[in-house]
Protein backbone atom coordinates (compact mmCIF):
# COMPACT_ATOMS: atom_id res chain seq x y z
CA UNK A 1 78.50 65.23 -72.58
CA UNK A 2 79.77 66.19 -76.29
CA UNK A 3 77.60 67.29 -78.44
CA UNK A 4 78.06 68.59 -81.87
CA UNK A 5 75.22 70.70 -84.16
CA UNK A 6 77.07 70.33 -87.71
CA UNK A 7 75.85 73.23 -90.64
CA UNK A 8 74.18 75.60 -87.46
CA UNK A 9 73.92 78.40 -89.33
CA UNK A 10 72.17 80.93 -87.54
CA UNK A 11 70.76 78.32 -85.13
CA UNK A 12 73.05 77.98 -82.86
CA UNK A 13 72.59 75.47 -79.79
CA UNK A 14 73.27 76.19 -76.22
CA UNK A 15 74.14 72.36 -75.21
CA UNK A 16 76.34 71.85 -78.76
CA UNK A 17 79.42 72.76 -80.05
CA UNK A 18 77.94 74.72 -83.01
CA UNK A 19 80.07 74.19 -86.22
CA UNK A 20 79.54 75.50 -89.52
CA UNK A 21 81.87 76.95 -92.65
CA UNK A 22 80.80 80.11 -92.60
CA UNK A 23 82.71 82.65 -89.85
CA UNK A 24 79.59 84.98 -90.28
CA UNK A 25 77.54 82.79 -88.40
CA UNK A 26 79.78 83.10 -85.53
CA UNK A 27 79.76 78.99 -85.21
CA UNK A 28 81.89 77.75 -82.16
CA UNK A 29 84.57 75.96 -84.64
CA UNK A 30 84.76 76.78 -88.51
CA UNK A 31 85.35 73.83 -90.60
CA UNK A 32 84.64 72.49 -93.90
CA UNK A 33 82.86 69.06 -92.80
CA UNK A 34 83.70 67.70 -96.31
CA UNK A 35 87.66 67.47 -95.53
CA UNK A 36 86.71 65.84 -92.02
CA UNK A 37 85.81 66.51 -88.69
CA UNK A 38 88.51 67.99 -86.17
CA UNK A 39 87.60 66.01 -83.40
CA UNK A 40 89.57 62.29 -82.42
CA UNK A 41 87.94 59.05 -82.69
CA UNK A 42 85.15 58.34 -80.39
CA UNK A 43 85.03 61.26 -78.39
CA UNK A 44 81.32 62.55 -79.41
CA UNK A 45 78.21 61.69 -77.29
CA UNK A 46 75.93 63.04 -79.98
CA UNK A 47 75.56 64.84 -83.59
CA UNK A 48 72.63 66.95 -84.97
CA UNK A 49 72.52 67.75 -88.18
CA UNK A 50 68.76 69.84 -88.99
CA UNK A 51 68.44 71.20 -92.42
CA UNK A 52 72.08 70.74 -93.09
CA UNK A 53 72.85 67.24 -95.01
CA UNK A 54 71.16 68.47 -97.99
CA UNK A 55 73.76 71.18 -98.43
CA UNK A 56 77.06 68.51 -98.51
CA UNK A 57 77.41 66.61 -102.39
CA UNK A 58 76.25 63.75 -102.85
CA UNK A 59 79.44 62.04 -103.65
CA UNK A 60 80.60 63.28 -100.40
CA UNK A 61 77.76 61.89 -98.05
CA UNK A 62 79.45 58.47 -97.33
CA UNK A 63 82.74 59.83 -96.24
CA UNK A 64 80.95 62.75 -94.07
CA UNK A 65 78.80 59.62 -92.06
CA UNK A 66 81.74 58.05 -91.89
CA UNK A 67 83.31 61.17 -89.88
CA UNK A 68 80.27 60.87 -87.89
CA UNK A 69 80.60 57.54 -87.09
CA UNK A 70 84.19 57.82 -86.42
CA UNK A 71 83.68 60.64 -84.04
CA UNK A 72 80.47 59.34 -82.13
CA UNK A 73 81.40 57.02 -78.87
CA UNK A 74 79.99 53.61 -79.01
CA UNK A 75 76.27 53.59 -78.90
CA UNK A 76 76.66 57.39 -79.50
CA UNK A 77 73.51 58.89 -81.14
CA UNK A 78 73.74 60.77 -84.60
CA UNK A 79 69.67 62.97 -85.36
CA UNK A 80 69.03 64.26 -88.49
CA UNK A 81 66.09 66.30 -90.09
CA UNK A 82 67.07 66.39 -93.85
CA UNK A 83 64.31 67.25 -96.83
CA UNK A 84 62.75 64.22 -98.76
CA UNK A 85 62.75 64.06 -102.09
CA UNK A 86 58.84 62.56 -101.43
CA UNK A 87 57.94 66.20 -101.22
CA UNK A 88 58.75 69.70 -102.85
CA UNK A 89 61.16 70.82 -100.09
CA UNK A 90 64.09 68.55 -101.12
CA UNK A 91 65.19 71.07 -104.33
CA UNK A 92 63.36 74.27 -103.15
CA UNK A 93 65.99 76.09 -101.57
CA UNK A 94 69.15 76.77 -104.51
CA UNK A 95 72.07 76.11 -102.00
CA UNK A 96 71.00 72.35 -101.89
CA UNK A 97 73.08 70.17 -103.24
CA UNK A 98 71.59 66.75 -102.81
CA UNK A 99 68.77 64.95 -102.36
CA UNK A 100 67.64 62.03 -100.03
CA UNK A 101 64.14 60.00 -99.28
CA UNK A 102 63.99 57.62 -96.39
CA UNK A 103 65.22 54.45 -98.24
CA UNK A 104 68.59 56.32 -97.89
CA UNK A 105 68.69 56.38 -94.48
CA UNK A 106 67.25 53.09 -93.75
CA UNK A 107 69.53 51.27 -95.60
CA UNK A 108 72.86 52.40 -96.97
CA UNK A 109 74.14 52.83 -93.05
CA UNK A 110 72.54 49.50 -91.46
CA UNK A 111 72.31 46.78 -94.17
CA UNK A 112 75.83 45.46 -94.17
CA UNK A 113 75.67 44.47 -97.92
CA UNK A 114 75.03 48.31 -98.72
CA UNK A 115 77.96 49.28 -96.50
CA UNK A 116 80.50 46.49 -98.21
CA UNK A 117 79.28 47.72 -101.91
CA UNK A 118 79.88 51.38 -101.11
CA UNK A 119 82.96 51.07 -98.61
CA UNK A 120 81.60 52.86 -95.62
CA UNK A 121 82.88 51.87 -91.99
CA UNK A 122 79.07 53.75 -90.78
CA UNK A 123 77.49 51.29 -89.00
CA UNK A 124 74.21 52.71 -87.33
CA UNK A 125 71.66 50.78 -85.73
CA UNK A 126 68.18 52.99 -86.30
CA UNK A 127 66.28 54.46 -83.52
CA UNK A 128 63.46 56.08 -85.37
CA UNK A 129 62.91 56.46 -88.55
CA UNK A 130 60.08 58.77 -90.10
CA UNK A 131 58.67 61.20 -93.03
CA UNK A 132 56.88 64.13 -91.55
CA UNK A 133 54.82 66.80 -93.47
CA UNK A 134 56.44 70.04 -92.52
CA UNK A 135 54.52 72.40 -94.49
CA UNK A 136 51.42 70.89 -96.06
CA UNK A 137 50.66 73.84 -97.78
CA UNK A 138 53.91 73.72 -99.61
CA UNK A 139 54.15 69.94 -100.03
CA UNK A 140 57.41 69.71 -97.64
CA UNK A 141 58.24 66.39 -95.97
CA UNK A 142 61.33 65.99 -93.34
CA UNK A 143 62.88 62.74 -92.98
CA UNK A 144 63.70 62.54 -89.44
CA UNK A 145 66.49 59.83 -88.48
CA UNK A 146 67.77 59.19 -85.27
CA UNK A 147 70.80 56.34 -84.93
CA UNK A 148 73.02 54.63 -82.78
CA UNK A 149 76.72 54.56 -83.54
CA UNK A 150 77.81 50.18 -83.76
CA UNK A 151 81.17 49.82 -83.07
């Protein structure tokens, strides 16, 4: 089984092929995800992405799901933990770049007349779906998304 943890940083994973930019973190395969994924069309069983999606521009999110589409086998499985912008976590670290809330997720990848008005091939049917406080001291929520690759 293929598995790929995009943006791993220091978190490496055992079961993944651990792939990051940055050759200090000693990732498995250094890429930029924004100029594509080096891996061919439905070869993927399943992508993680924790803490990383919030790091990628925002004008560059619907061509990096559709990299993870293309790469995911049918009824492949794409999980994502990403900061909401419901809660203080979304801008608090400086590297972030964008900013999401769960509406994003629910719709712009599985409502087909989002996906026709932005261009994206992603076609995800969701699995689960939720906004979890991760630090209620600090106000942080975590949108956690899990989909299935339609293809």
């Amino acid at each position: 089984m293929a598995k790929i943890n995009l943006g791993c940083g220091y978190r490496k994973m055992d079961s993944c092929i651990n792939v990051d930019n940055r050759e200090v973190v000693k990732p498995d395969i250094v890429v930029d995800v924004e100029q594509g994924l080096p891996f061919l069309d439905n070869s993927i069983d399943e992508v993680m992405a924790i803490d990383f999606l919030e790091h990628i521009e925002r004008s560059r999110l619907f061509p990096l799901m559709d990299e993870i589409w293309r790469v995911l086998k049918p009824r492949g499985k794409f999980n994502h933990v990403t900061p909401s912008d419901s809660g203080r976590g979304a801008w608090q670290d400086p590297t972030h770049k964008a900013a999401w809330n769960i509406n994003t997720w629910k719709f712009y990848f599985t409502d087909l007349a989002y996906r026709k008005l932005y261009s994206t091939k992603a076609n995800f049917k969701i699995l689960y779906l939720e906004d979890k406080i991760t630090d209620h001291a600090n106000r942080v929520v975590h949108t956690h998304c899990g989909y299935e690759a339609i293809k």
